[in-house]
PDB file of N, CA and C in Angstrom:
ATOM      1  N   UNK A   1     138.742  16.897  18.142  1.00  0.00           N
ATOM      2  CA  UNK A   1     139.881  17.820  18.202  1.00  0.00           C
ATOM      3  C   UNK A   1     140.485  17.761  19.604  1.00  0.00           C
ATOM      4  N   UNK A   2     141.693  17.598  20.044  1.00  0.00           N
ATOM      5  CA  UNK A   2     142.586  17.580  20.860  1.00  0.00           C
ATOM      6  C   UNK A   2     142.542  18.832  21.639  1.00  0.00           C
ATOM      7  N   UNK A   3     143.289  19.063  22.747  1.00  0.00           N
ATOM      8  CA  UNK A   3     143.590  20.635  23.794  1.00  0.00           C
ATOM      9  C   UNK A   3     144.221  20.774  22.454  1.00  0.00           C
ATOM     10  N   UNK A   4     143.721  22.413  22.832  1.00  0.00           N
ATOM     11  CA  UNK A   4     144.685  23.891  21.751  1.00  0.00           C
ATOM     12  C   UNK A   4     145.412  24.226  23.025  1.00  0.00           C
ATOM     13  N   UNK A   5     146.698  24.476  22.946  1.00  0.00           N
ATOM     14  CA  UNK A   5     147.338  25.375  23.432  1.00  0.00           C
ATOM     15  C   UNK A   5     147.890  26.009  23.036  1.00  0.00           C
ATOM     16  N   UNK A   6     147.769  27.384  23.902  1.00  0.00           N
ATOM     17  CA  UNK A   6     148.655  28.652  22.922  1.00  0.00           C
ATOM     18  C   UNK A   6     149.433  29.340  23.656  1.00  0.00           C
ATOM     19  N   UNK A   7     150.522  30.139  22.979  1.00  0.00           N
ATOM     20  CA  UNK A   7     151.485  30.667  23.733  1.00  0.00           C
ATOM     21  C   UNK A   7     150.817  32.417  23.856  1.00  0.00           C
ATOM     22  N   UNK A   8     151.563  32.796  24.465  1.00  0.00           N
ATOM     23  CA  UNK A   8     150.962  34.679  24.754  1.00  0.00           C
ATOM     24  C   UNK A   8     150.799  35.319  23.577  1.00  0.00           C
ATOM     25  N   UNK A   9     152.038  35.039  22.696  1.00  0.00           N
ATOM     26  CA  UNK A   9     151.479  35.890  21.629  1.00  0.00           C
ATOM     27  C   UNK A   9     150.509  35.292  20.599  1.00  0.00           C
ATOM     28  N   UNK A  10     150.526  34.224  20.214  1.00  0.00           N
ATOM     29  CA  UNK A  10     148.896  33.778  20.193  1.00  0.00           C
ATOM     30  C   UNK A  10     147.857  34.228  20.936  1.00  0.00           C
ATOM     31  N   UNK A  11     147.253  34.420  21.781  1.00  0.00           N
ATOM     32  CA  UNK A  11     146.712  34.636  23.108  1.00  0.00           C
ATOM     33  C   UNK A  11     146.395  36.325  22.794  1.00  0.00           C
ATOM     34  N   UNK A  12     147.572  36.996  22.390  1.00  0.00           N
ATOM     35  CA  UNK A  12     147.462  38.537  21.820  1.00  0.00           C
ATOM     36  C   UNK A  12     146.059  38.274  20.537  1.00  0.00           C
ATOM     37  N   UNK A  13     146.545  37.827  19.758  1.00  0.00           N
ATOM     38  CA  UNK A  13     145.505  37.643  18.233  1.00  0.00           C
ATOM     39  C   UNK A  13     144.121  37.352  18.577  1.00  0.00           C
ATOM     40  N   UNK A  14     144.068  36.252  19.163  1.00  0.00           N
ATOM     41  CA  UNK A  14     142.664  35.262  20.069  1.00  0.00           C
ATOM     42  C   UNK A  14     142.115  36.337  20.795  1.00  0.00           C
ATOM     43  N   UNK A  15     142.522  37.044  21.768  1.00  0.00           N
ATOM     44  CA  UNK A  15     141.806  38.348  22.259  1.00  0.00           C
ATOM     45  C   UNK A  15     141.303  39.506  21.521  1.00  0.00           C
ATOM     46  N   UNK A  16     141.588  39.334  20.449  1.00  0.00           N
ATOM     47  CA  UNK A  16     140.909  40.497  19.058  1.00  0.00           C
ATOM     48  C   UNK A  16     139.875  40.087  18.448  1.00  0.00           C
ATOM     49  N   UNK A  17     139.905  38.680  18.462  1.00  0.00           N
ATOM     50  CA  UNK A  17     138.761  37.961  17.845  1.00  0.00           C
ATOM     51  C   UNK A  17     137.851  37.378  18.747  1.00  0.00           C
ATOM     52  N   UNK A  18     137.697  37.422  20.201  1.00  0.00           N
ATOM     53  CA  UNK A  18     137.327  37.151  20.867  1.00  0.00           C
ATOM     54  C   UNK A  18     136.387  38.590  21.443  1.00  0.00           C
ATOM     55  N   UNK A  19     137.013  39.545  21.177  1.00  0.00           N
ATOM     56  CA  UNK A  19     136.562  40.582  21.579  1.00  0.00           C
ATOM     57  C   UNK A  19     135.499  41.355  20.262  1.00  0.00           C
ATOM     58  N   UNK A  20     136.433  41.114  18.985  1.00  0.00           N
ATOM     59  CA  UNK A  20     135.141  41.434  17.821  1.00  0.00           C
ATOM     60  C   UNK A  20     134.939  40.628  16.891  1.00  0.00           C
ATOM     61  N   UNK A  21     135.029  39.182  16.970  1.00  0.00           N
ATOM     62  CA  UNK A  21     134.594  38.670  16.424  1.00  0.00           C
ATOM     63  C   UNK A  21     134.683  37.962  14.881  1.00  0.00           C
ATOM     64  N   UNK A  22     134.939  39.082  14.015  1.00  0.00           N
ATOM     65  CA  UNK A  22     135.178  38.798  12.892  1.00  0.00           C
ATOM     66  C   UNK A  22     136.161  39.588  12.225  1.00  0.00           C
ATOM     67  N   UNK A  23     137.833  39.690  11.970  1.00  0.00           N
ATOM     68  CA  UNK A  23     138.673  40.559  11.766  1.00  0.00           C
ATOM     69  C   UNK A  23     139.227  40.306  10.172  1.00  0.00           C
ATOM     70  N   UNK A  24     139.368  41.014   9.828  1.00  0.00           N
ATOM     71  CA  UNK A  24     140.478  40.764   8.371  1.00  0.00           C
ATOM     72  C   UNK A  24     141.828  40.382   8.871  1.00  0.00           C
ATOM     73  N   UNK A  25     142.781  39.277   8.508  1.00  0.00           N
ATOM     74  CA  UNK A  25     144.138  39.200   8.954  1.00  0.00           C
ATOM     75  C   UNK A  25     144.792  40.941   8.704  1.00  0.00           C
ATOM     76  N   UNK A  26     144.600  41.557   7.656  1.00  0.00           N
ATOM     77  CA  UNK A  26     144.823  42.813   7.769  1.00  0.00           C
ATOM     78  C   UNK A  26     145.115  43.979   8.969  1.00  0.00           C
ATOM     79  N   UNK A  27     143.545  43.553   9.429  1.00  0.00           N
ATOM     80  CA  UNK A  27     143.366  44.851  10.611  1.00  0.00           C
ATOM     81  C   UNK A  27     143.850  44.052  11.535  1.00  0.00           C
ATOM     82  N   UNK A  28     143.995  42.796  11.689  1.00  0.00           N
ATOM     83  CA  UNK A  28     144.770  42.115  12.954  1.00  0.00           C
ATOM     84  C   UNK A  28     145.884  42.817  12.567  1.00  0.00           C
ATOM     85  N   UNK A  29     146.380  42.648  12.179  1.00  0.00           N
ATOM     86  CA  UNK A  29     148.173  42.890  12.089  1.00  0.00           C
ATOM     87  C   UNK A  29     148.086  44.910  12.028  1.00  0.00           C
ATOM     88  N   UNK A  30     147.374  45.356  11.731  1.00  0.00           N
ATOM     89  CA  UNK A  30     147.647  46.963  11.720  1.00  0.00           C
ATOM     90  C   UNK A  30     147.208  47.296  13.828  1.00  0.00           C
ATOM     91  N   UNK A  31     146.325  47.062  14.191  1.00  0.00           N
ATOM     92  CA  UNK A  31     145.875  46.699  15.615  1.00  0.00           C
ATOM     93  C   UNK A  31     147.476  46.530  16.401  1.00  0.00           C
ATOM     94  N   UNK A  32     147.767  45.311  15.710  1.00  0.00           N
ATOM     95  CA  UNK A  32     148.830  44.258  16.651  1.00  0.00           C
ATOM     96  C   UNK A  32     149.938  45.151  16.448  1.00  0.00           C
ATOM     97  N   UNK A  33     150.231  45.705  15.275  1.00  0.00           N
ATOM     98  CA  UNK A  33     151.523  46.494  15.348  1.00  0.00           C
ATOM     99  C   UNK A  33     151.175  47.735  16.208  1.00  0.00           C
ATOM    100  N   UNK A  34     150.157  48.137  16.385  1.00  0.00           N
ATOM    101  CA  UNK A  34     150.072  49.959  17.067  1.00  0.00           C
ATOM    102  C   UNK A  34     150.525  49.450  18.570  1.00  0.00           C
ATOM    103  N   UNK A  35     149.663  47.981  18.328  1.00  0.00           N
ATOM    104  CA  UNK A  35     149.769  47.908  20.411  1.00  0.00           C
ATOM    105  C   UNK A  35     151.103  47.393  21.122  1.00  0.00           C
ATOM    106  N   UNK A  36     151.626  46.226  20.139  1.00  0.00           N
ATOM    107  CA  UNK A  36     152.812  44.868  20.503  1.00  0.00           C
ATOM    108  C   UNK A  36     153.728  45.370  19.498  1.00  0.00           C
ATOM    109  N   UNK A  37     153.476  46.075  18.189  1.00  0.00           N
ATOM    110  CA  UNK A  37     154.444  46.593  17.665  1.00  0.00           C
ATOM    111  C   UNK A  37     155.184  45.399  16.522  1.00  0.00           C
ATOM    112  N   UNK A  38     154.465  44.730  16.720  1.00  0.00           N
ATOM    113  CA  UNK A  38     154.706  43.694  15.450  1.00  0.00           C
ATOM    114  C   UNK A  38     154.590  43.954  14.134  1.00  0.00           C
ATOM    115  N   UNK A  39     155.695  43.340  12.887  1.00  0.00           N
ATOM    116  CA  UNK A  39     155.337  43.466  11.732  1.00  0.00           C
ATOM    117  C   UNK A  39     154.561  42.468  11.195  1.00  0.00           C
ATOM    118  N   UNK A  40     153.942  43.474  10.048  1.00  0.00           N
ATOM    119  CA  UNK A  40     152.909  42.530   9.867  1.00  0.00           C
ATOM    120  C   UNK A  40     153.101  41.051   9.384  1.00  0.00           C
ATOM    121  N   UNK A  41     154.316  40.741   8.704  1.00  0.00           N
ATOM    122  CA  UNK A  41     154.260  39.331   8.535  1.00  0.00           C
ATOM    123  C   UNK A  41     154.429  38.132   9.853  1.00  0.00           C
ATOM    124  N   UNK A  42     154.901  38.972  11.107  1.00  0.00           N
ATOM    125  CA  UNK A  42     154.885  38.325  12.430  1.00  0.00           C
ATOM    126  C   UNK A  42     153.284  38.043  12.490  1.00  0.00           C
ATOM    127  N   UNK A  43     152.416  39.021  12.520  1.00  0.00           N
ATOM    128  CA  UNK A  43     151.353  38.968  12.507  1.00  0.00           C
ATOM    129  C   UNK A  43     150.527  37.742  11.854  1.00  0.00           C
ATOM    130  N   UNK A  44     151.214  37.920  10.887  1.00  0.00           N
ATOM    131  CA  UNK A  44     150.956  36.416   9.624  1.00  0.00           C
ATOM    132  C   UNK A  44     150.921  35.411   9.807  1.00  0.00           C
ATOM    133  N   UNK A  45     152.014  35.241  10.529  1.00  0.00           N
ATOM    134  CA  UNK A  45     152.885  34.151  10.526  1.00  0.00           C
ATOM    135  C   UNK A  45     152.262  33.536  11.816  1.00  0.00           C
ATOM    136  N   UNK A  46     151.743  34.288  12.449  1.00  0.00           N
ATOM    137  CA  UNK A  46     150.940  33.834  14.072  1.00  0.00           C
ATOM    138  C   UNK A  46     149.469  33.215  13.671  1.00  0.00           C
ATOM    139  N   UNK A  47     149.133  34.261  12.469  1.00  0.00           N
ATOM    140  CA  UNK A  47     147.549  33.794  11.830  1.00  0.00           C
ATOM    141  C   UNK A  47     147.426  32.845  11.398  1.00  0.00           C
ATOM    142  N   UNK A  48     148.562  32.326  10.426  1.00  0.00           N
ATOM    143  CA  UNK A  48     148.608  31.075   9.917  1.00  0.00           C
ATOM    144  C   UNK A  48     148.924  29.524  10.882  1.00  0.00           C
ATOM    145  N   UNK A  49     149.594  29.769  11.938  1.00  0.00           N
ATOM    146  CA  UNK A  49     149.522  29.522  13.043  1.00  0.00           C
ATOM    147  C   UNK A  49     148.368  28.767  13.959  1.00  0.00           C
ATOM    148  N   UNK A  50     147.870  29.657  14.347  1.00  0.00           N
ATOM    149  CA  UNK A  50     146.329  29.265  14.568  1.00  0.00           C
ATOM    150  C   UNK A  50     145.587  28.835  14.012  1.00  0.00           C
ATOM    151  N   UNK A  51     145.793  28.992  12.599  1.00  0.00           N
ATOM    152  CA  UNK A  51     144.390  28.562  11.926  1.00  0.00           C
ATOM    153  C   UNK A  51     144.815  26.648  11.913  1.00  0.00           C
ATOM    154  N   UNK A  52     146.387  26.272  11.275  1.00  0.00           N
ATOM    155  CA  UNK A  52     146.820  25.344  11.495  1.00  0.00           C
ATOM    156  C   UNK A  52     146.169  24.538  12.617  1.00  0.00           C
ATOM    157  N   UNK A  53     146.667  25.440  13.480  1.00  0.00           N
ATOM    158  CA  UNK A  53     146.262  24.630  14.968  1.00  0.00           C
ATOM    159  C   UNK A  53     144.455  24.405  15.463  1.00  0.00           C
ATOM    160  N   UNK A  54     143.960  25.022  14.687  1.00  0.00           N
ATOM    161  CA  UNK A  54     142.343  24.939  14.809  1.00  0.00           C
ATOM    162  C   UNK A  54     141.328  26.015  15.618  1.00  0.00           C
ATOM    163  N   UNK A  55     142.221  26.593  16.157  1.00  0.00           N
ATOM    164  CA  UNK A  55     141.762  28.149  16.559  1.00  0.00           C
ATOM    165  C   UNK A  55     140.966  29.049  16.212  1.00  0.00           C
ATOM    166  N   UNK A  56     141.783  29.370  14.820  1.00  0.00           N
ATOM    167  CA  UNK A  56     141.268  30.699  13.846  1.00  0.00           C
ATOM    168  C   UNK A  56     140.850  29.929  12.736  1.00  0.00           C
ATOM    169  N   UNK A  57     139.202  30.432  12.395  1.00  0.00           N
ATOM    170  CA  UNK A  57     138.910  29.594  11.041  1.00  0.00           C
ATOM    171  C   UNK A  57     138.992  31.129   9.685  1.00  0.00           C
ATOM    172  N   UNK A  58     139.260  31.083   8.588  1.00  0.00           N
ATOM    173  CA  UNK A  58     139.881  31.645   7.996  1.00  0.00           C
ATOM    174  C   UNK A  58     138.715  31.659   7.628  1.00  0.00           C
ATOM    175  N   UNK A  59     138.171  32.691   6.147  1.00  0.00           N
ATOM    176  CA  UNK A  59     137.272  33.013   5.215  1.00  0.00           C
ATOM    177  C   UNK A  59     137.596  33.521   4.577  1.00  0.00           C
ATOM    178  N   UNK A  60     137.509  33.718   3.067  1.00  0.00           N
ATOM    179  CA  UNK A  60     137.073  34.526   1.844  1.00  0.00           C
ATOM    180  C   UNK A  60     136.064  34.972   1.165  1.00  0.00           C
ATOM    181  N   UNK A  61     136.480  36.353   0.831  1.00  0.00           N
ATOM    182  CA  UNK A  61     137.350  36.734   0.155  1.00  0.00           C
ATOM    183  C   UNK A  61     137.625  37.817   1.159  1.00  0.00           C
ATOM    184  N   UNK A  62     138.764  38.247   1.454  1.00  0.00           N
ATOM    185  CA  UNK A  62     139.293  39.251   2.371  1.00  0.00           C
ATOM    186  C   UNK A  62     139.719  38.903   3.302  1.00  0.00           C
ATOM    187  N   UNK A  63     140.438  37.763   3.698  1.00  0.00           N
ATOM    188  CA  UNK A  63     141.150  36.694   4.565  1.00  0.00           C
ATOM    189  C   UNK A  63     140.500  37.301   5.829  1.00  0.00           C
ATOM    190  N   UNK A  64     139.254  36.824   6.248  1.00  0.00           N
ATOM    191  CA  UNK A  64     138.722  37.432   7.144  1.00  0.00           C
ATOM    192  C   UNK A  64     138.689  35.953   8.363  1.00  0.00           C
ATOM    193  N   UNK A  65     139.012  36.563   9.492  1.00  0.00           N
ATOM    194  CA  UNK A  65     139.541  35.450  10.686  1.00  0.00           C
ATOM    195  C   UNK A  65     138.420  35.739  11.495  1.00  0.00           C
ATOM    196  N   UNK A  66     137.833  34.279  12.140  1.00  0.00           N
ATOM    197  CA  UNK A  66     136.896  33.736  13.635  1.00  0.00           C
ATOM    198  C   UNK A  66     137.725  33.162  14.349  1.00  0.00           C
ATOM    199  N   UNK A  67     137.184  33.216  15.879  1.00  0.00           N
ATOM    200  CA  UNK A  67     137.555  32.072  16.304  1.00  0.00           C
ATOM    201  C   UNK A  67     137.110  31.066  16.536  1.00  0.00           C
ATOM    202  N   UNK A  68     137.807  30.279  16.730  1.00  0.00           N
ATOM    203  CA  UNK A  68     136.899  28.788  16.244  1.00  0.00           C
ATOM    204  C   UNK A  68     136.838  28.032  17.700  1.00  0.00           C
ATOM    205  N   UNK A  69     137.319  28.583  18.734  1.00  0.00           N
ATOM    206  CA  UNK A  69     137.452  27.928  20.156  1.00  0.00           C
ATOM    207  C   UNK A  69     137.321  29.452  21.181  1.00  0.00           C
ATOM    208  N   UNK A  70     136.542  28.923  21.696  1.00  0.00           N
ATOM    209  CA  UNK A  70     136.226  29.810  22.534  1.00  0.00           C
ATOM    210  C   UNK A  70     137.122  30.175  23.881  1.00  0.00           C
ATOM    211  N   UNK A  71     136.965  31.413  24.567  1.00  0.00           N
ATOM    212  CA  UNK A  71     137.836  32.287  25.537  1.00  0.00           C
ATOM    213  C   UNK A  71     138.360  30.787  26.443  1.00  0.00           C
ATOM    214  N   UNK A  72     136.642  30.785  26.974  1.00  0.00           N
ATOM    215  CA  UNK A  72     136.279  30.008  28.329  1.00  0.00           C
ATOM    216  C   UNK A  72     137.400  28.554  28.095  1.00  0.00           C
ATOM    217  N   UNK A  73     136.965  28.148  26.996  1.00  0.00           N
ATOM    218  CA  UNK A  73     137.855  26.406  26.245  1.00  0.00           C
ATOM    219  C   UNK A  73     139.160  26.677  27.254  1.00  0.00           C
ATOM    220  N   UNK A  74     139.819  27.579  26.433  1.00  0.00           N
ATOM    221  CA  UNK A  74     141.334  27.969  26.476  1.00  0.00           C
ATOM    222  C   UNK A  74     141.982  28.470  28.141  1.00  0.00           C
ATOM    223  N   UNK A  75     140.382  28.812  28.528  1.00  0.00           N
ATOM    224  CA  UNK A  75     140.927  29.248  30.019  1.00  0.00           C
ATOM    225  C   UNK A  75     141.193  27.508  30.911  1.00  0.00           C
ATOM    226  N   UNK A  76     139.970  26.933  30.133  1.00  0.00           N
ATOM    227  CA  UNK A  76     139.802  25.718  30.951  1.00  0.00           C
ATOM    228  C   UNK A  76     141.562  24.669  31.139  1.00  0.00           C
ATOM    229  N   UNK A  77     141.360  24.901  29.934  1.00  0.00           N
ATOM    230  CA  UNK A  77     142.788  24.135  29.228  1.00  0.00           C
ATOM    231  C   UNK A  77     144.266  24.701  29.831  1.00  0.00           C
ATOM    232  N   UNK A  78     144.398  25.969  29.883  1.00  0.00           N
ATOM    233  CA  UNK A  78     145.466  26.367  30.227  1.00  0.00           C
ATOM    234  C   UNK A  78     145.412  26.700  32.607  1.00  0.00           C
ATOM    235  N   UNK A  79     144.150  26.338  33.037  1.00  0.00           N
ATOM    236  CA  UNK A  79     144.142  25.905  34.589  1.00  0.00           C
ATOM    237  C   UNK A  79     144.040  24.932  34.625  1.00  0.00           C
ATOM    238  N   UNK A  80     143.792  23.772  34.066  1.00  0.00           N
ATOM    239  CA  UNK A  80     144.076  22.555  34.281  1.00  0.00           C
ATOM    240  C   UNK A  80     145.868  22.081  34.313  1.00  0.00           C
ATOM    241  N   UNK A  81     146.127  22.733  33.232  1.00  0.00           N
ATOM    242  CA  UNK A  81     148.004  22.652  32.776  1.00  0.00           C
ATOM    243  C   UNK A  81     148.141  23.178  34.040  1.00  0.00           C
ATOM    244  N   UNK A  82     148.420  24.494  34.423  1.00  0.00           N
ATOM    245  CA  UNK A  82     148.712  24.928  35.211  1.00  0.00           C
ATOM    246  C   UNK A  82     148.482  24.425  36.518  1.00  0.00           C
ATOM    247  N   UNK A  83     147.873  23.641  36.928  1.00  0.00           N
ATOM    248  CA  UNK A  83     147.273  22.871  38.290  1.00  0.00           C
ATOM    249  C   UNK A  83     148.130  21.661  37.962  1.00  0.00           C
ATOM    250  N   UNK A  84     148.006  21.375  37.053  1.00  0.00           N
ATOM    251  CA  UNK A  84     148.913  20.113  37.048  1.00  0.00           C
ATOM    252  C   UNK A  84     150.147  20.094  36.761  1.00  0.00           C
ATOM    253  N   UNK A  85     151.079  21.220  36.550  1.00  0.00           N
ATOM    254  CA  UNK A  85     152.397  21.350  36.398  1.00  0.00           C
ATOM    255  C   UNK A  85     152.685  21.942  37.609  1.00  0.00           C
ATOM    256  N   UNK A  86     152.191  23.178  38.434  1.00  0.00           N
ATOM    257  CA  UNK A  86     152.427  23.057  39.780  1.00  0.00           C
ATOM    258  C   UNK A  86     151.801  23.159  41.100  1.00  0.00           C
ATOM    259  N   UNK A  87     150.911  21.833  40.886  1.00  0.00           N
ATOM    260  CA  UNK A  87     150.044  21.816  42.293  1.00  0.00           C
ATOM    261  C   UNK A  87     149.979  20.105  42.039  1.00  0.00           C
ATOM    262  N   UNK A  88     150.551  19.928  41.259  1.00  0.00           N
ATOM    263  CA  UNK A  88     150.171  18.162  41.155  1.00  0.00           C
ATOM    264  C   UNK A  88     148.564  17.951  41.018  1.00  0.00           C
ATOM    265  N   UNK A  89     148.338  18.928  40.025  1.00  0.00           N
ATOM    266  CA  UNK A  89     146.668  18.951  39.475  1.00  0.00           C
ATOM    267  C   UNK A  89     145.428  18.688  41.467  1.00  0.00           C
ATOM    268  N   UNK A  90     146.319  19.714  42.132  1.00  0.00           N
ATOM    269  CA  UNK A  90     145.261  19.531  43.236  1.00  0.00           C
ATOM    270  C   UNK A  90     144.264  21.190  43.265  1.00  0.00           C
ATOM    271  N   UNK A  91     143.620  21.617  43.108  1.00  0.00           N
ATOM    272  CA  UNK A  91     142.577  22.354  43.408  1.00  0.00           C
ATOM    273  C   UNK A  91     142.794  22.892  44.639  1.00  0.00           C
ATOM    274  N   UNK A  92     143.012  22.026  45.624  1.00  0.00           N
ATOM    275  CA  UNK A  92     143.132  22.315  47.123  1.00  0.00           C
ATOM    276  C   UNK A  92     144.084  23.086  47.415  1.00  0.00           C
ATOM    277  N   UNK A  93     144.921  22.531  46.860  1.00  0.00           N
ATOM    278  CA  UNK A  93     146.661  22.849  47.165  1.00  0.00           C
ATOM    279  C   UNK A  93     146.614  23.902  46.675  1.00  0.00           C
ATOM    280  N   UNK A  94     146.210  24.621  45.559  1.00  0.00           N
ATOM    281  CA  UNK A  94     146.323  26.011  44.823  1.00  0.00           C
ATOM    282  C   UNK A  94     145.734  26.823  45.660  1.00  0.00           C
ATOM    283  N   UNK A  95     144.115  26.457  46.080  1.00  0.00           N
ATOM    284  CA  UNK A  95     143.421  27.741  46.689  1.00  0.00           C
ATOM    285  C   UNK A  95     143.927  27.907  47.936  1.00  0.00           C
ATOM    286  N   UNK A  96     144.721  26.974  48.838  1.00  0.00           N
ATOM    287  CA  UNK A  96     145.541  27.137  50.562  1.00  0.00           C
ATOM    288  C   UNK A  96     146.942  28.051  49.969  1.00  0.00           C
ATOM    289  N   UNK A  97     146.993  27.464  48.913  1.00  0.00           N
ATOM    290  CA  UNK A  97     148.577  28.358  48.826  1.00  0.00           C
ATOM    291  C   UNK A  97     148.057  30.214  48.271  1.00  0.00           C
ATOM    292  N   UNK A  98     147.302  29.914  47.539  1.00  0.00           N
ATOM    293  CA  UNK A  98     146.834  30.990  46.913  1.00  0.00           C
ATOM    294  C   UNK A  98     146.033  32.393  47.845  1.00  0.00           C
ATOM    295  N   UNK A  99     145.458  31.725  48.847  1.00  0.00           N
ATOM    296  CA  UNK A  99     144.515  32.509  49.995  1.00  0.00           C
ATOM    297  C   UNK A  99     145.669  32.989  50.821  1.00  0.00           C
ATOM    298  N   UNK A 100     146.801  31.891  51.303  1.00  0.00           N
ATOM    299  CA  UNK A 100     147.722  32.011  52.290  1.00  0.00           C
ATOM    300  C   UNK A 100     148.206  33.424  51.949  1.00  0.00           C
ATOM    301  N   UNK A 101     148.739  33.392  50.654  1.00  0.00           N
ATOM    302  CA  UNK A 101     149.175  34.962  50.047  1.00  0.00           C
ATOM    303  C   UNK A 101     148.821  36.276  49.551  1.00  0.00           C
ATOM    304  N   UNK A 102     147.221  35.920  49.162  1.00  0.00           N
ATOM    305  CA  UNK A 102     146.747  36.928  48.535  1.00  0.00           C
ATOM    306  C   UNK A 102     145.329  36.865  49.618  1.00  0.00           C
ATOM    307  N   UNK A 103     145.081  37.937  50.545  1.00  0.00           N
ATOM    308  CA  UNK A 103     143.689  37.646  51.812  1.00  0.00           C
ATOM    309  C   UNK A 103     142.686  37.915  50.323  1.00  0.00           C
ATOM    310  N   UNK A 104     141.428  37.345  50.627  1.00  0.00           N
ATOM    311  CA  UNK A 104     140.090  37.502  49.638  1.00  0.00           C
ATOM    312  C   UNK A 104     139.733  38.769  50.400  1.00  0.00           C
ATOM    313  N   UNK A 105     138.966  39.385  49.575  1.00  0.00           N
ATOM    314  CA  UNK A 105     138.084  40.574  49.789  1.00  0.00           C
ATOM    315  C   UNK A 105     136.837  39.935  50.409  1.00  0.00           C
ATOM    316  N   UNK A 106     136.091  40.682  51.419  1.00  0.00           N
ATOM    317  CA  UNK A 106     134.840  40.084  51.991  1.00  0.00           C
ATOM    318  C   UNK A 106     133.795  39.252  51.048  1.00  0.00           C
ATOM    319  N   UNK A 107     133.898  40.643  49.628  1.00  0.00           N
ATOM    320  CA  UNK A 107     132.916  40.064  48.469  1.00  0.00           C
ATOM    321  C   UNK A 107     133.128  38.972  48.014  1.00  0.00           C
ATOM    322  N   UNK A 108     134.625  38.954  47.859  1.00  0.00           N
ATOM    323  CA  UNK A 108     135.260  37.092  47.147  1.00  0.00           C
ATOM    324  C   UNK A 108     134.871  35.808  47.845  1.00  0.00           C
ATOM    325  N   UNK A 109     134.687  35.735  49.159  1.00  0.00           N
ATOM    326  CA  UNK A 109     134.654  35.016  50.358  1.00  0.00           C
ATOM    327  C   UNK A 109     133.261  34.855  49.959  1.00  0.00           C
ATOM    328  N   UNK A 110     132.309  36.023  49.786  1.00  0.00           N
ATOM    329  CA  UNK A 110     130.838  35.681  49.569  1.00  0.00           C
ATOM    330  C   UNK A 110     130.508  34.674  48.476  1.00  0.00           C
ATOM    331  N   UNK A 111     131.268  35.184  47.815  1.00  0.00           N
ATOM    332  CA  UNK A 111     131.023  34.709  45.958  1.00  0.00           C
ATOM    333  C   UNK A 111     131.442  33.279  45.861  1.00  0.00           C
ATOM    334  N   UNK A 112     132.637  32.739  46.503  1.00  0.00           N
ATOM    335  CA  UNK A 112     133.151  31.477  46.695  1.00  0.00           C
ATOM    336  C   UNK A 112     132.141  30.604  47.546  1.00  0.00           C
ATOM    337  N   UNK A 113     131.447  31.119  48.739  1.00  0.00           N
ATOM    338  CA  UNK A 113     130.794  30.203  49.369  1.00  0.00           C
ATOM    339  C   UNK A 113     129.330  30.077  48.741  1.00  0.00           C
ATOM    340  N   UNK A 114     129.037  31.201  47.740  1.00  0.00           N
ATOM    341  CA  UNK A 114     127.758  30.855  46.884  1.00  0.00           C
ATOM    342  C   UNK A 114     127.784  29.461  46.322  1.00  0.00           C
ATOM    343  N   UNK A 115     128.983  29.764  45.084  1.00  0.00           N
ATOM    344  CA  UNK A 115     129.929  28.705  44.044  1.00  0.00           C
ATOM    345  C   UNK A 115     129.872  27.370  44.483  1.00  0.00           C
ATOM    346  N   UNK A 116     130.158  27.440  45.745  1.00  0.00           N
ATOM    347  CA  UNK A 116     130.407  26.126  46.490  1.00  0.00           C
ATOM    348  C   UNK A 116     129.199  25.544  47.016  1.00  0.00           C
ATOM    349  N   UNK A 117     128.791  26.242  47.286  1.00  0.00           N
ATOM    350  CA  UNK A 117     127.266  25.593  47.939  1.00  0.00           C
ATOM    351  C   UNK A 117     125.881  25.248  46.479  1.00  0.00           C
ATOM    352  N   UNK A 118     126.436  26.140  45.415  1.00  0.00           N
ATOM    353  CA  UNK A 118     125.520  25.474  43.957  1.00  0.00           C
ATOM    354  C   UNK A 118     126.086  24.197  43.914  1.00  0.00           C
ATOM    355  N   UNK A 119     127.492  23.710  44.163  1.00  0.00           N
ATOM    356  CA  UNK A 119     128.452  22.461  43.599  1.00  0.00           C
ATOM    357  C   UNK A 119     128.504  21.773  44.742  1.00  0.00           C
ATOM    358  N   UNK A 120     127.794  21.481  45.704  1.00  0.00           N
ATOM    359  CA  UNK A 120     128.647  20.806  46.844  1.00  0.00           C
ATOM    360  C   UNK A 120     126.959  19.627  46.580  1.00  0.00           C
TER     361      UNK A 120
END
C-alpha cells in the first residue's frame, strides 16, 4: 500500500477512530455534526472516502468503521511532505528556522538532547 494522505476533514473522522476505536458510520456522523456541524451524508461521503483510500476498514452488520492506518503512519507521512515542500526535505533547516522563532522551554532542550544522544 502506497502513502495515505488526507486532507483535515478526513483527519476530523481518523481522530474518532483513533481515539475509540471502533465507531458505527452512524455515531461518526451524529459526533461530527454536534462538533464541525456536518450533515450526515458529508459525513458519508468522507467515510466512503477513506475506506476507498485504505484508511477506514468498514464491517458488518452496522457499518461499523476501524482504522486501518495508524495516528503515528499519518504523522510520519504528512512531516516528511511537509519538510519536503518547505525545507527542501532538510530536518536542519526546519529545527534553525523553527527554534529561531519559537525559544524551547528548558524541559524541551532536555528532551531533545536525550532524543539525540539515543540516535546519534
Amino acid at each position: 500500500m502506497g502513502e495515505i494522505r488526507l486532507h483535515e476533514g478526513e483527519l476530523n473522522v481518523m481522530e474518532l477512530l483513533w481515539s475509540n476505536k471502533v465507531l458505527a458510520a452512524k455515531d461518526i456522523a451524529k459526533i461530527i455534526k454536534e462538533y464541525i456541524g456536518w450533515e450526515k451524508n458529508t459525513t458519508y461521503t468522507v467515510i466512503k472516502r477513506l475506506i476507498d483510500k485504505g484508511a477506514i476498514i468498514r464491517e458488518d452488520p452496522g457499518f461499523l468503521c476501524k482504522a486501518a492506518i495508524s495516528k503515528q503512519s499519518v504523522q510520519r507521512i504528512e512531516t516528511k511532505v511537509l519538510l519536503d515542500k518547505l525545507f527542501n526535505g532538510s530536518l536542519n533547516t526546519f529545527l534553525v528556522e523553527y527554534i529561531s522563532n519559537e525559544p524551547l522551554q528548558q524541559t524541551e532542550v532536555m528532551e531533545l538532547r536525550r532524543i539525540l544522544s539515543q540516535h546519534a
